[in-house]
N, C-alpha and C. Protein backbone atom coordinates (compact mmCIF):
# COMPACT_ATOMS: atom_id res chain seq x y z
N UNK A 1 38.29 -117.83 67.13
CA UNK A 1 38.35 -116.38 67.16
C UNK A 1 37.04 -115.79 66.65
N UNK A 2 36.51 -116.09 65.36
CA UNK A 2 35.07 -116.31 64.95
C UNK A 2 34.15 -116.15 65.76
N UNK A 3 34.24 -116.93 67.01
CA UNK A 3 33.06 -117.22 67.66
C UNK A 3 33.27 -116.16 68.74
N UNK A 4 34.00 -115.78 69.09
CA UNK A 4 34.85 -114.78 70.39
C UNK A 4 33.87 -113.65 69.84
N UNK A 5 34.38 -113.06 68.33
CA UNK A 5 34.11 -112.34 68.41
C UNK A 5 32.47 -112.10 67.83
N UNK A 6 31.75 -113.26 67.43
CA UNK A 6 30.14 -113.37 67.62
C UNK A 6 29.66 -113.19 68.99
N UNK A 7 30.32 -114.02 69.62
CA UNK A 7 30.05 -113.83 70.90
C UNK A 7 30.34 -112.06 71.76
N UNK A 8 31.02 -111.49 71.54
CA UNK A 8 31.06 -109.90 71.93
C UNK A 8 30.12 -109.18 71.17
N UNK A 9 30.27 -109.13 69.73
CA UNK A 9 28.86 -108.91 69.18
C UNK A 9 27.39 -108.58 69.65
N UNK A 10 27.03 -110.27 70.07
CA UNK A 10 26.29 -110.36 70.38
C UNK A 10 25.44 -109.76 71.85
N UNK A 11 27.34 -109.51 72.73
CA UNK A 11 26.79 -109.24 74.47
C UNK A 11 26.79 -107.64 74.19
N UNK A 12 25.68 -107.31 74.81
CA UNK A 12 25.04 -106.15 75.05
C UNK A 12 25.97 -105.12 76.10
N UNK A 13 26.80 -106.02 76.88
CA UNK A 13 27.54 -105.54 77.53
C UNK A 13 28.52 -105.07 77.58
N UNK A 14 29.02 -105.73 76.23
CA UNK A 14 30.60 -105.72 75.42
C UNK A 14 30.41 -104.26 74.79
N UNK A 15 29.05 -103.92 74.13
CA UNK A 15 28.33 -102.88 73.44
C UNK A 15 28.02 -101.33 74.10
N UNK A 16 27.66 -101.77 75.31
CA UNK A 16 27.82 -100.74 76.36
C UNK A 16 29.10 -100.18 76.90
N UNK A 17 30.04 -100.84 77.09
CA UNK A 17 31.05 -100.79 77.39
C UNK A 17 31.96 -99.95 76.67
N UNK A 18 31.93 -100.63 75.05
CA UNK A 18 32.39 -99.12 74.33
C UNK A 18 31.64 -98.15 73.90
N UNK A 19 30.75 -97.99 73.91
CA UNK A 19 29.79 -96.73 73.98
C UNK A 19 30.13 -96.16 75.39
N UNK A 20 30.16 -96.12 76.45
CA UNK A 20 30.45 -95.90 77.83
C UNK A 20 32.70 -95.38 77.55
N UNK A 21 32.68 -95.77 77.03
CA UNK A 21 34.66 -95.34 76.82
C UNK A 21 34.30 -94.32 75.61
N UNK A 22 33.66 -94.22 75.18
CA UNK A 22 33.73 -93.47 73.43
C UNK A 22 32.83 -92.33 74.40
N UNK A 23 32.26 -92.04 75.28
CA UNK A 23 31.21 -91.09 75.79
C UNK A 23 32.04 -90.67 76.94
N UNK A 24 33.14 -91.27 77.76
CA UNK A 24 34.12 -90.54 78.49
C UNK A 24 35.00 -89.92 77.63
N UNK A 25 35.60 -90.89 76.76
CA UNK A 25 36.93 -89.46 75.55
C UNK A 25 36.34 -88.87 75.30
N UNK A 26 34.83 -88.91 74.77
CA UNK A 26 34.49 -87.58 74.53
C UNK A 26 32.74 -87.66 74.82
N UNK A 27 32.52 -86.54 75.96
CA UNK A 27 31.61 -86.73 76.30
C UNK A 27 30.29 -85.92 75.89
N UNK A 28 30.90 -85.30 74.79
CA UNK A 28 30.14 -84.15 74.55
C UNK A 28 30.78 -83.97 73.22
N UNK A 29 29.67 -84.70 72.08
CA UNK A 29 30.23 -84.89 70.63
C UNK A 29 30.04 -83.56 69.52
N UNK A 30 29.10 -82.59 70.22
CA UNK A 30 28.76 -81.50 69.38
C UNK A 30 29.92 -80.22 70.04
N UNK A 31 30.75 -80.18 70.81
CA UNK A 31 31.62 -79.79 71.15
C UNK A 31 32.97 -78.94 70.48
N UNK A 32 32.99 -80.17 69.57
CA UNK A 32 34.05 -79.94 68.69
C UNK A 32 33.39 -78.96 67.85
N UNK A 33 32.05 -78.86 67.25
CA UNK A 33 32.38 -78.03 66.47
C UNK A 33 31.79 -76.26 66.93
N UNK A 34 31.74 -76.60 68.47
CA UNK A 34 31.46 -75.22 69.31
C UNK A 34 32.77 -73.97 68.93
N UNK A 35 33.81 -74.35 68.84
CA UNK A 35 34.52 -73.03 68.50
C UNK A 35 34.51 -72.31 67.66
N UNK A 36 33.77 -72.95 66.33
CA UNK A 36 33.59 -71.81 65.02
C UNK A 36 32.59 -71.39 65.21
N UNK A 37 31.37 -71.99 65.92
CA UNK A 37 30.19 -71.29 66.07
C UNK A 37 30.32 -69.88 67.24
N UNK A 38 31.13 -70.28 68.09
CA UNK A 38 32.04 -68.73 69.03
C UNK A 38 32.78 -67.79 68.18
N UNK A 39 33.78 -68.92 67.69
CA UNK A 39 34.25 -67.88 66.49
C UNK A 39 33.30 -66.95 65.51
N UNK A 40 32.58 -67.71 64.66
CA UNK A 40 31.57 -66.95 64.11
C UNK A 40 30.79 -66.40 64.27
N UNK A 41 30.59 -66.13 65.69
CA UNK A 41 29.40 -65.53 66.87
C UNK A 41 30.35 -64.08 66.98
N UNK A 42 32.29 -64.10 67.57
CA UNK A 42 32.65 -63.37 68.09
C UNK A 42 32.87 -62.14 66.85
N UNK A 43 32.79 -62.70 65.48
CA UNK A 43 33.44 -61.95 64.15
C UNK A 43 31.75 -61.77 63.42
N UNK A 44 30.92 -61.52 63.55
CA UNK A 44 29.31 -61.50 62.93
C UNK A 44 30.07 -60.76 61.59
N UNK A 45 29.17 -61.30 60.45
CA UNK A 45 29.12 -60.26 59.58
C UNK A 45 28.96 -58.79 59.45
N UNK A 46 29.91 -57.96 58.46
CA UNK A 46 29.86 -56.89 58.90
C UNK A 46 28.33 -56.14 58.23
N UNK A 47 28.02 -55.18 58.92
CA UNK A 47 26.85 -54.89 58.21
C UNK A 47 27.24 -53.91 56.98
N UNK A 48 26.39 -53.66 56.03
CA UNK A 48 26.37 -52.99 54.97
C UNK A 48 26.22 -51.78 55.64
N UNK A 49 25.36 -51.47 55.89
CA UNK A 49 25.11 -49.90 55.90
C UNK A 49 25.91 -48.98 57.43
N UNK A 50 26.34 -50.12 58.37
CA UNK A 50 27.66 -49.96 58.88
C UNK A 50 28.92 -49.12 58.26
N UNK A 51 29.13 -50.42 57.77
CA UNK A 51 30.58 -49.77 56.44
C UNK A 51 30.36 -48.99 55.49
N UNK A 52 29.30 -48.68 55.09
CA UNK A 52 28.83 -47.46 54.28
C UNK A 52 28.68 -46.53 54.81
N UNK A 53 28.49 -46.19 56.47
CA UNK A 53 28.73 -44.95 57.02
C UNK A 53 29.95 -44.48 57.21
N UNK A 54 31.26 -45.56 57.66
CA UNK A 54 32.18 -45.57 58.15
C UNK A 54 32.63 -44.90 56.70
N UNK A 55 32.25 -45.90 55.45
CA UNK A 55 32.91 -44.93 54.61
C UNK A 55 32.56 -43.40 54.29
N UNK A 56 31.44 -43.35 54.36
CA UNK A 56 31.11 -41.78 54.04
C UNK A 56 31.73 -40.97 55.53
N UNK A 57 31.84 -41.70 56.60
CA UNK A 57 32.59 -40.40 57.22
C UNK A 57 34.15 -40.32 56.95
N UNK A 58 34.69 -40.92 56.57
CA UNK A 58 36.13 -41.24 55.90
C UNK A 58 36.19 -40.01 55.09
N UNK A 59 35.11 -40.78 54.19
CA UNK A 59 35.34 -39.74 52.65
C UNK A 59 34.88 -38.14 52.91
N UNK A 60 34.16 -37.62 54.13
CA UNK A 60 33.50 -36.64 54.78
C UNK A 60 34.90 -35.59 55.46
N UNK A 61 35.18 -37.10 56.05
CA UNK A 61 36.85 -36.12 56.70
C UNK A 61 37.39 -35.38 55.94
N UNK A 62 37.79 -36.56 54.48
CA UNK A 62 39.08 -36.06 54.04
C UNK A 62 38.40 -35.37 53.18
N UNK A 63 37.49 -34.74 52.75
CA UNK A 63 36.77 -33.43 52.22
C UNK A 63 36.91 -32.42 53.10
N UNK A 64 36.63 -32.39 54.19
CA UNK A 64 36.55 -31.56 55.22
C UNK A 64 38.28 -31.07 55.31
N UNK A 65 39.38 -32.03 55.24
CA UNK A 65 40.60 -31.48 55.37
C UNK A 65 40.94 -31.09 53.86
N UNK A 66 40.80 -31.67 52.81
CA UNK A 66 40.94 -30.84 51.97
C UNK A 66 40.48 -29.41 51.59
N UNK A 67 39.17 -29.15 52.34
CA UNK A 67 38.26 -27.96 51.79
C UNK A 67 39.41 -26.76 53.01
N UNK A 68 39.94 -27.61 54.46
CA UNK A 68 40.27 -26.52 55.07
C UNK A 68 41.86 -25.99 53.97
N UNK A 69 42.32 -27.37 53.87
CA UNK A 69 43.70 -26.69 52.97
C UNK A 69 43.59 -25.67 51.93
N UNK A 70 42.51 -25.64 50.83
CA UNK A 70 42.56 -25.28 49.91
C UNK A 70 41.90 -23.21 50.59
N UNK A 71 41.34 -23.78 51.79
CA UNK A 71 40.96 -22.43 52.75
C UNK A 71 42.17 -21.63 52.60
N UNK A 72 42.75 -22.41 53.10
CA UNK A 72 44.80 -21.81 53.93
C UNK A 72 45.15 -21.24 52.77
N UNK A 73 45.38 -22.17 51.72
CA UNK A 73 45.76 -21.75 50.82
C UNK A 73 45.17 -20.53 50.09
N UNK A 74 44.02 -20.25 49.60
CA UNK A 74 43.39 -19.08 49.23
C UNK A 74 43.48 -18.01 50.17
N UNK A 75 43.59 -18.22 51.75
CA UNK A 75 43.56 -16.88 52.58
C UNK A 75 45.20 -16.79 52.18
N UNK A 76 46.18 -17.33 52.27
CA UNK A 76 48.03 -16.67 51.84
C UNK A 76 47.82 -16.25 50.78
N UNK A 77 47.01 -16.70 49.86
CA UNK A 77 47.06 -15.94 48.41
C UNK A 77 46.71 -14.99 48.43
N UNK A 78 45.73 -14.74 49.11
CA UNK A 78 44.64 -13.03 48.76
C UNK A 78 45.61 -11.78 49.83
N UNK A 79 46.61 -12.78 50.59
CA UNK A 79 47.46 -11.53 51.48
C UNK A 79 48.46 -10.82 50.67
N UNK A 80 48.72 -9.51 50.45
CA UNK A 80 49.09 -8.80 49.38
C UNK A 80 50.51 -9.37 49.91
N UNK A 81 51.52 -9.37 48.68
CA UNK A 81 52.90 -9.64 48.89
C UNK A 81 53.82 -8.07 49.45
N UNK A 82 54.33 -8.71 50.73
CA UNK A 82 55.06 -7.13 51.16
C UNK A 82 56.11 -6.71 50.77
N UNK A 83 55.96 -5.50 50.75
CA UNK A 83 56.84 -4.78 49.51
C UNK A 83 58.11 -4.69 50.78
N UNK A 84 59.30 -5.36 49.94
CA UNK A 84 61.00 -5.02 50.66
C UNK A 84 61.45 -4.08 49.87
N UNK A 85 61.41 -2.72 49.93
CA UNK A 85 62.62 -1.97 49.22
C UNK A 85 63.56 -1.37 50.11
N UNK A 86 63.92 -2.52 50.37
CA UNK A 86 65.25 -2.50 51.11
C UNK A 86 66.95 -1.67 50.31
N UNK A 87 66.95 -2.34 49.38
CA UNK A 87 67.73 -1.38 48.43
C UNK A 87 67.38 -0.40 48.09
N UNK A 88 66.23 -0.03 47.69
CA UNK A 88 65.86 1.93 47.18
C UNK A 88 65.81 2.73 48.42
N UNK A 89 66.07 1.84 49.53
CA UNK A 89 65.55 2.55 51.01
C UNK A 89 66.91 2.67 51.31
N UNK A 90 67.92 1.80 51.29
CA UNK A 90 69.48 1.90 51.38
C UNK A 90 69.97 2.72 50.84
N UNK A 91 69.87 3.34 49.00
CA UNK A 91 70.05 4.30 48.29
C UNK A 91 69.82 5.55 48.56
N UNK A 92 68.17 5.51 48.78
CA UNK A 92 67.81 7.17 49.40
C UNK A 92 68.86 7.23 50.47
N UNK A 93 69.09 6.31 51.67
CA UNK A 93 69.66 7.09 52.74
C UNK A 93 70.97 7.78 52.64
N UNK A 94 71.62 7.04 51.56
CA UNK A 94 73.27 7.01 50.83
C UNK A 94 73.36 8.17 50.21
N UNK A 95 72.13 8.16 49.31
CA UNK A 95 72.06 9.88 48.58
C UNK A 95 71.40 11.38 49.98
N UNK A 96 70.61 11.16 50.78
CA UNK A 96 70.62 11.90 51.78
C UNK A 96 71.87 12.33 52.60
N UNK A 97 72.63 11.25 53.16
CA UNK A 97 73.58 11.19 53.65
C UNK A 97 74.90 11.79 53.09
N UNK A 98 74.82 11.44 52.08
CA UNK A 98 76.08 11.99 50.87
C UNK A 98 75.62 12.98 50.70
N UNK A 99 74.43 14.16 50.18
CA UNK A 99 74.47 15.73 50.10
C UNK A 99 74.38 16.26 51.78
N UNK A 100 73.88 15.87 52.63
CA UNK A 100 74.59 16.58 53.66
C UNK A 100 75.61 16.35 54.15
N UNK A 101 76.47 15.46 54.17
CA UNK A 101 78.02 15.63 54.49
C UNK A 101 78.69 16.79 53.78
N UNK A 102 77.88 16.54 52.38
CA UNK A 102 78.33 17.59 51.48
C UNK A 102 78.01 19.42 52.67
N UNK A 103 76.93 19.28 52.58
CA UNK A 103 76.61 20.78 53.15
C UNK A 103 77.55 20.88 54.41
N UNK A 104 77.47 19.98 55.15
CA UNK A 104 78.30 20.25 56.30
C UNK A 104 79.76 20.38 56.09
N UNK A 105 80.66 20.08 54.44
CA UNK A 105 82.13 20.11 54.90
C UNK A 105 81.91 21.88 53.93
N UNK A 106 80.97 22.01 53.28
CA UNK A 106 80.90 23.61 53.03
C UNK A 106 80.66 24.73 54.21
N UNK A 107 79.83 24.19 54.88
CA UNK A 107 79.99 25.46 56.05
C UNK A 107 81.17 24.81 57.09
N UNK A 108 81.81 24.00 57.40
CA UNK A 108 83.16 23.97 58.08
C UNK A 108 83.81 24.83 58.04
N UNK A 109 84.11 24.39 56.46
CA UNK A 109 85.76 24.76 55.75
C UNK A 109 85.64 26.31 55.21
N UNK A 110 84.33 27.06 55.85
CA UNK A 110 84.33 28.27 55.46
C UNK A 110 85.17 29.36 55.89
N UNK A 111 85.78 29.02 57.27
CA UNK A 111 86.92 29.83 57.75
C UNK A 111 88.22 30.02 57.40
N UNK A 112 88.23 28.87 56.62
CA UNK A 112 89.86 28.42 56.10
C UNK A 112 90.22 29.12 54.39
N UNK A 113 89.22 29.13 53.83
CA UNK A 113 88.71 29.41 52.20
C UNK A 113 88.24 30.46 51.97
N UNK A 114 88.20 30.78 50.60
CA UNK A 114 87.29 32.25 50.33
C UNK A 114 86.54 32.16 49.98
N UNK A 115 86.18 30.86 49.36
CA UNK A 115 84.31 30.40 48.91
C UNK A 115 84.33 29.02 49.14
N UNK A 116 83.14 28.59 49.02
CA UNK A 116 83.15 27.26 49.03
C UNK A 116 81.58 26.76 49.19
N UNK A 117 80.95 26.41 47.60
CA UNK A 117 79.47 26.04 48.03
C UNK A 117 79.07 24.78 47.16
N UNK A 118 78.26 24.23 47.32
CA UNK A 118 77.72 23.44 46.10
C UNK A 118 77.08 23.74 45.11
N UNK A 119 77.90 23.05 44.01
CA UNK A 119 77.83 23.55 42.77
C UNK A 119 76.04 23.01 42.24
N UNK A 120 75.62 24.50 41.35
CA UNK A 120 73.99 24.28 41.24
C UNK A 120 74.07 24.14 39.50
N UNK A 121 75.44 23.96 38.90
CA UNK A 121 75.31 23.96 37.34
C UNK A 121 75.72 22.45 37.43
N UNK A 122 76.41 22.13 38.09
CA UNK A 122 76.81 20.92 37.84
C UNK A 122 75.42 19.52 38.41
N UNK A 123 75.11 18.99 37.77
CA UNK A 123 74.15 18.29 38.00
C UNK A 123 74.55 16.97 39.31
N UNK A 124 74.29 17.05 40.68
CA UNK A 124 74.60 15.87 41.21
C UNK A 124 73.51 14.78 40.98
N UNK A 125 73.95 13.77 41.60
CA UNK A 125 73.50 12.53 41.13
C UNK A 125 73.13 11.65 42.71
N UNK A 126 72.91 10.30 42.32
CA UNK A 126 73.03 9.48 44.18
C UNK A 126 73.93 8.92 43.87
N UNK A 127 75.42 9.61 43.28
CA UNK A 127 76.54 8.75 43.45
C UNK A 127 77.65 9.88 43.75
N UNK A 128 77.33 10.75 43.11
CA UNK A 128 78.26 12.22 43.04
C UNK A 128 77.39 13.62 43.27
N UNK A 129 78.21 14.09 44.25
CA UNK A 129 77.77 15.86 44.86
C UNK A 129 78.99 16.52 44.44
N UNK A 130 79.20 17.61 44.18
CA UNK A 130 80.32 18.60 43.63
C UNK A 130 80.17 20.06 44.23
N UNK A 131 81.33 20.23 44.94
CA UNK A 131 81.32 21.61 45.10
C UNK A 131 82.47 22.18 45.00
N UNK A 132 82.25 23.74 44.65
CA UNK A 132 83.45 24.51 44.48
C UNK A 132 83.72 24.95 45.76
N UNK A 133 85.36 25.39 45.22
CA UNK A 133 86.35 25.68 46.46
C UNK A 133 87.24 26.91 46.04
N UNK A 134 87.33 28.17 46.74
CA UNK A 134 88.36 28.57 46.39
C UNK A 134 88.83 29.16 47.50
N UNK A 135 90.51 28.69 47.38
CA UNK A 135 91.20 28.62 48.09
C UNK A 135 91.76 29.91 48.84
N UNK A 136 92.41 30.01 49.90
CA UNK A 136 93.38 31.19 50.32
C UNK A 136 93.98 31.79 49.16
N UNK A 137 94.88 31.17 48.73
CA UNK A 137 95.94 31.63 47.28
C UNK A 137 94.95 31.50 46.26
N UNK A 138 93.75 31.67 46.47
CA UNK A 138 93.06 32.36 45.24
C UNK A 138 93.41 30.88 44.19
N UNK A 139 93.29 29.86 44.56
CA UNK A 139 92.93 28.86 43.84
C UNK A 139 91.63 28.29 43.67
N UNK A 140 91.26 28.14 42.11
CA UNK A 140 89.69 27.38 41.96
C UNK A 140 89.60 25.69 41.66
N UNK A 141 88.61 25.03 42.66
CA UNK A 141 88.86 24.10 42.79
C UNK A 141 87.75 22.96 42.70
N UNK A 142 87.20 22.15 41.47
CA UNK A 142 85.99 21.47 41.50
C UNK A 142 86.06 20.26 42.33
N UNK A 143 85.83 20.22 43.44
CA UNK A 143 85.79 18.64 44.14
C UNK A 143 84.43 17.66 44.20
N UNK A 144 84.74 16.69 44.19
CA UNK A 144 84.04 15.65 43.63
C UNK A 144 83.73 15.21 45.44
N UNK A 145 82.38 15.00 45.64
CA UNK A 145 82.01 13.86 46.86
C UNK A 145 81.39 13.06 46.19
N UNK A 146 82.09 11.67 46.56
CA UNK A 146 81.39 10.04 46.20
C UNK A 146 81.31 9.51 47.57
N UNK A 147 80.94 8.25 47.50
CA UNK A 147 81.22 7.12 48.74
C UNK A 147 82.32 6.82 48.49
N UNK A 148 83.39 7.25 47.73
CA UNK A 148 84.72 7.09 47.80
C UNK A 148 85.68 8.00 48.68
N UNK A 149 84.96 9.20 48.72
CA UNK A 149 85.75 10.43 49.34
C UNK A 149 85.36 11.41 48.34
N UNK A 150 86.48 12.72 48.87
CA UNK A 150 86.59 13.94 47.90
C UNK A 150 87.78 13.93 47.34
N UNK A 151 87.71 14.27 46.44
CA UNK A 151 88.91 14.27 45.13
C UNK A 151 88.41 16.02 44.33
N UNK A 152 89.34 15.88 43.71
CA UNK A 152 89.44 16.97 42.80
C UNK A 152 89.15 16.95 41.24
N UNK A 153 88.33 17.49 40.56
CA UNK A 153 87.90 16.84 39.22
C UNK A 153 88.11 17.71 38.21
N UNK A 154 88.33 19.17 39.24
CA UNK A 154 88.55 20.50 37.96
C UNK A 154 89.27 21.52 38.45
N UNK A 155 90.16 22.26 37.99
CA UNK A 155 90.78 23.19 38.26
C UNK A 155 89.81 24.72 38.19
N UNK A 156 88.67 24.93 37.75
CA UNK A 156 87.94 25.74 37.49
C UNK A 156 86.21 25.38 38.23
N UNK A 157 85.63 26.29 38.26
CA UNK A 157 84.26 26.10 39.07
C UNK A 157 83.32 24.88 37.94
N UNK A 158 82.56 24.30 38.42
CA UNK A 158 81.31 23.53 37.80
C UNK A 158 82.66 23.24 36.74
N UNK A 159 83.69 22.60 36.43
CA UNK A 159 84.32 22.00 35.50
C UNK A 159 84.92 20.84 36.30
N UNK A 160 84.37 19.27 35.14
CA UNK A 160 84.96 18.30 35.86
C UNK A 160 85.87 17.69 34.05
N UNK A 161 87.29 18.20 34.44
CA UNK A 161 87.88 17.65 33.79
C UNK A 161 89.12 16.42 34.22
N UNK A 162 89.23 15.26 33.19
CA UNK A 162 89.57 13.83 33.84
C UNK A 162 90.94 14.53 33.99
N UNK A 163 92.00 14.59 33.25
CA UNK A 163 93.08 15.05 33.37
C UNK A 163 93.50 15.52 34.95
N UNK A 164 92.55 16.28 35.41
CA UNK A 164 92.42 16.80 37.00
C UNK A 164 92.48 16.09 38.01
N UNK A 165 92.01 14.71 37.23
CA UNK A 165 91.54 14.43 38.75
C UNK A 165 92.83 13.70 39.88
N UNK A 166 92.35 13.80 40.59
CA UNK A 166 93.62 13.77 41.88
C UNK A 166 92.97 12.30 42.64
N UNK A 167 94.03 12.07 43.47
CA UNK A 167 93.60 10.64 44.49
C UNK A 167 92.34 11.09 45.07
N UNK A 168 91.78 9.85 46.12
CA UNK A 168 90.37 10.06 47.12
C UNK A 168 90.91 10.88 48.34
N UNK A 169 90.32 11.32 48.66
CA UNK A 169 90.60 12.02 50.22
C UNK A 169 89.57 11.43 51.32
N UNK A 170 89.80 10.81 52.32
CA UNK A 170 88.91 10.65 53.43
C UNK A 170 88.16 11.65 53.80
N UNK A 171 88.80 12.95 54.19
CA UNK A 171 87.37 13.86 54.58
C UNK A 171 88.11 15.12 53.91
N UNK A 172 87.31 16.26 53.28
CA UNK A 172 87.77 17.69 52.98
C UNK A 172 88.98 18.33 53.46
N UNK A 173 88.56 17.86 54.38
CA UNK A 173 89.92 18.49 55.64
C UNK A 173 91.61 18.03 54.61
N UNK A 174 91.58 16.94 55.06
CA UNK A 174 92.55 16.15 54.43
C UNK A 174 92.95 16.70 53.30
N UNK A 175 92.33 16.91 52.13
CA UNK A 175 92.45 17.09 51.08
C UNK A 175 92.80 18.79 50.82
N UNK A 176 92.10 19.48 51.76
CA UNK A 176 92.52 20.86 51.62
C UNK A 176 94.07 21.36 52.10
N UNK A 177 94.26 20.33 53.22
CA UNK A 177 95.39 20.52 54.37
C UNK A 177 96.49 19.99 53.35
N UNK A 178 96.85 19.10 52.09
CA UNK A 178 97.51 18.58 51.13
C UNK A 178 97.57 20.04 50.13
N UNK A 179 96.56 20.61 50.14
CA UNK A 179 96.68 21.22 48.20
C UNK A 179 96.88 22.55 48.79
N UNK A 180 96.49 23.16 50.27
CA UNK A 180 96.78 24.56 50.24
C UNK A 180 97.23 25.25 51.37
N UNK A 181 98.33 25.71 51.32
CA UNK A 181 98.79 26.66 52.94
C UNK A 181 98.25 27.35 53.38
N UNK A 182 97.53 27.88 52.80
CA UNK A 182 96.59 29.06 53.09
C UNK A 182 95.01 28.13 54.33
N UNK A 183 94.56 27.02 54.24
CA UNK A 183 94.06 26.44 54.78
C UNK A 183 94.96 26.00 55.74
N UNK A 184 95.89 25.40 55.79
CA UNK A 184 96.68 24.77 57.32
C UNK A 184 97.29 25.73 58.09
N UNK A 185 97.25 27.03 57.43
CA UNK A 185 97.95 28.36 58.46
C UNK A 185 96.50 28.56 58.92
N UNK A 186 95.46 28.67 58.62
CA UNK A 186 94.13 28.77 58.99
C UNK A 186 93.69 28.39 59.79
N UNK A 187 93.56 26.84 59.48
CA UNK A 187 93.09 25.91 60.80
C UNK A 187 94.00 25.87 62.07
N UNK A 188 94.94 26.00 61.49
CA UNK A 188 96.02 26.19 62.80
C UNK A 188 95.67 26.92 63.95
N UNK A 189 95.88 28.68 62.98
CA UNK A 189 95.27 29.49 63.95
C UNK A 189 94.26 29.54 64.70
N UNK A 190 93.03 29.06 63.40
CA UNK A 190 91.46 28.70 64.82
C UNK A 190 91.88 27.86 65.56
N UNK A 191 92.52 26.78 65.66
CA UNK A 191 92.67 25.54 66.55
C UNK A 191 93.12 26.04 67.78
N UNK A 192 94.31 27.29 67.39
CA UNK A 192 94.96 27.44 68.73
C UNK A 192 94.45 28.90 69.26
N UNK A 193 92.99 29.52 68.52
CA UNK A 193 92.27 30.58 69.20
C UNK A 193 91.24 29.86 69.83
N UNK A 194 91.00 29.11 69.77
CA UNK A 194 89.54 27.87 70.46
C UNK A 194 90.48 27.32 71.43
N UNK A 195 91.25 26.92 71.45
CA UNK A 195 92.24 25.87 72.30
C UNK A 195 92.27 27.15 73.51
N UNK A 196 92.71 28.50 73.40
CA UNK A 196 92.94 29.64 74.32
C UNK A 196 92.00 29.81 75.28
N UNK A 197 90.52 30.14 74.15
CA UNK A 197 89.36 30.17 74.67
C UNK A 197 88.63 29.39 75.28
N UNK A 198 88.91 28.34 75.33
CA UNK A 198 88.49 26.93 76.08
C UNK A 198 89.48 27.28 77.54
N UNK A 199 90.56 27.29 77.64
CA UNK A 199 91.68 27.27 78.62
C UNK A 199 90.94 28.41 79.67
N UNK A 200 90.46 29.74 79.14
CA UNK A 200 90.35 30.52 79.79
C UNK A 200 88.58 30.25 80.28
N UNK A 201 87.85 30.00 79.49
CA UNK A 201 86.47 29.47 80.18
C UNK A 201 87.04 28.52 81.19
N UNK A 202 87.78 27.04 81.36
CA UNK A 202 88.18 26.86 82.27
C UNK A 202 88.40 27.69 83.73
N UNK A 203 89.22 28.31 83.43
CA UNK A 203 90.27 29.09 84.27
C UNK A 203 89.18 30.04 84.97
N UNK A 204 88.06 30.67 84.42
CA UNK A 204 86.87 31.49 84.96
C UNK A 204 86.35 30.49 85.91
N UNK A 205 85.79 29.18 85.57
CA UNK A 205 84.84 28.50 85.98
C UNK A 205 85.75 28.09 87.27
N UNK A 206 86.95 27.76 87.29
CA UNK A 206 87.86 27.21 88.23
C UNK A 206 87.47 28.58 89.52
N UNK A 207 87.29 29.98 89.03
CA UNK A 207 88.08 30.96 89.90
C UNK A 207 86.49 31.35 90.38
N UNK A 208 85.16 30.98 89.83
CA UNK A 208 84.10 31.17 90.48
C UNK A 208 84.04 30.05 91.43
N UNK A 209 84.09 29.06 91.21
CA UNK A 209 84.26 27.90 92.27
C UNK A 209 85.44 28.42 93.20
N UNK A 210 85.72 29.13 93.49
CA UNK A 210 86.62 29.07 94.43
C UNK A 210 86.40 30.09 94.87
N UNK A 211 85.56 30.97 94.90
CA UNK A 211 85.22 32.37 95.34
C UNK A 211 84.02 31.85 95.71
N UNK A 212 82.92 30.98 95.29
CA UNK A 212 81.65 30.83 95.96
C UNK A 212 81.84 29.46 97.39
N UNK A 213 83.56 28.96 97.34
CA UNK A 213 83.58 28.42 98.63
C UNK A 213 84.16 28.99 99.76
């Protein structure tokens, strides 16, 4: 066996032979280490002053979006806060509203009554208007207007005494048509001298239309 293998050793041919098999498996010995040199070709180091731009435009941005926020923010601040007076604007209209209902159930109810005005001693308020009333039968009568209604608060002018006071009334009317005959024989009568006078404007307008056809 010794000599076998002196003898291969020795043949040049035996020598060629595996050099010639070791150069087909692999025929190209610097090969192997071609992929890190691609690899390390495809990934180069990054440059410094590369990534030092990248960072300063980073850090450039987010200055730039902070400087616009803190913008936003200072322009909502400097916008004056708008005034809601929604409630003092609700009130005025309540107190407007409440002294002219007032004026209007004084000149109504002037046909029915022998006076009837708003009271200028009695101090109103934006919750309470007061006016006097006096009646057919020569009754004096302090009534109270709230957002509750009219009620009665005094038996005498500009006097609001508690003892007096009477339930709410929905409208004047109501309340007069309860406390005095002298008002419901009143309204009656206007109702049914307007009711006449209406019938007969009719009855004209009917009898010109029928004469101009």
């Amino acid at each position: 066996m010794a000599e076998k293998r002196a003898v291969q050793d020795n043949n040049p041919a035996s020598k060629d032979g595996h050099t010639q098999q070791q150069q087909q498996l692999n025929p190209n010995p610097a090969a192997a280490t071609e992929p890190l040199q691609i690899s390390a070709e495809a990934h180069p180091a990054a440059d410094p002053k590369s990534a030092a731009k990248k960072t300063q435009r980073k850090t450039t941005q987010s200055d730039s979006s902070e400087t616009v926020k803190e913008a936003i923010k200072q322009s909502l601040s400097d916008i004056p806060a708008k005034e809601t007076p929604q409630g003092a604007f609700s009130d005025q209209e309540e107190v407007k509203l409440l002294h002219l209902e007032a004026t209007e159930a004084v000149r109504e109810i002037g046909f029915a009554v022998r006076h009837a005005y708003k009271s200028t001693t009695l101090t109103s308020t934006d919750q309470t208007v007061y006016i006097n009333v006096q009646t057919k039968e020569e009754c004096s009568l302090c009534l109270e207007l709230s957002i509750q209604g009219f009620r009665v608060v005094g038996h005498k002018f500009d006097e609001v005494d508690r003892s007096c006071y009477s339930r709410h009334y929905e409208t004047i009317y109501a309340l007069l048509d309860d406390l005095s005959l002298g008002y419901r024989q009143s309204f009656g009568e206007t109702l049914q001298n307007r009711l006449e006078a209406l019938a007969l404007e009719q009855r004209a307008e009917e009898t010109q239309a029928v004469e101009q056809d």
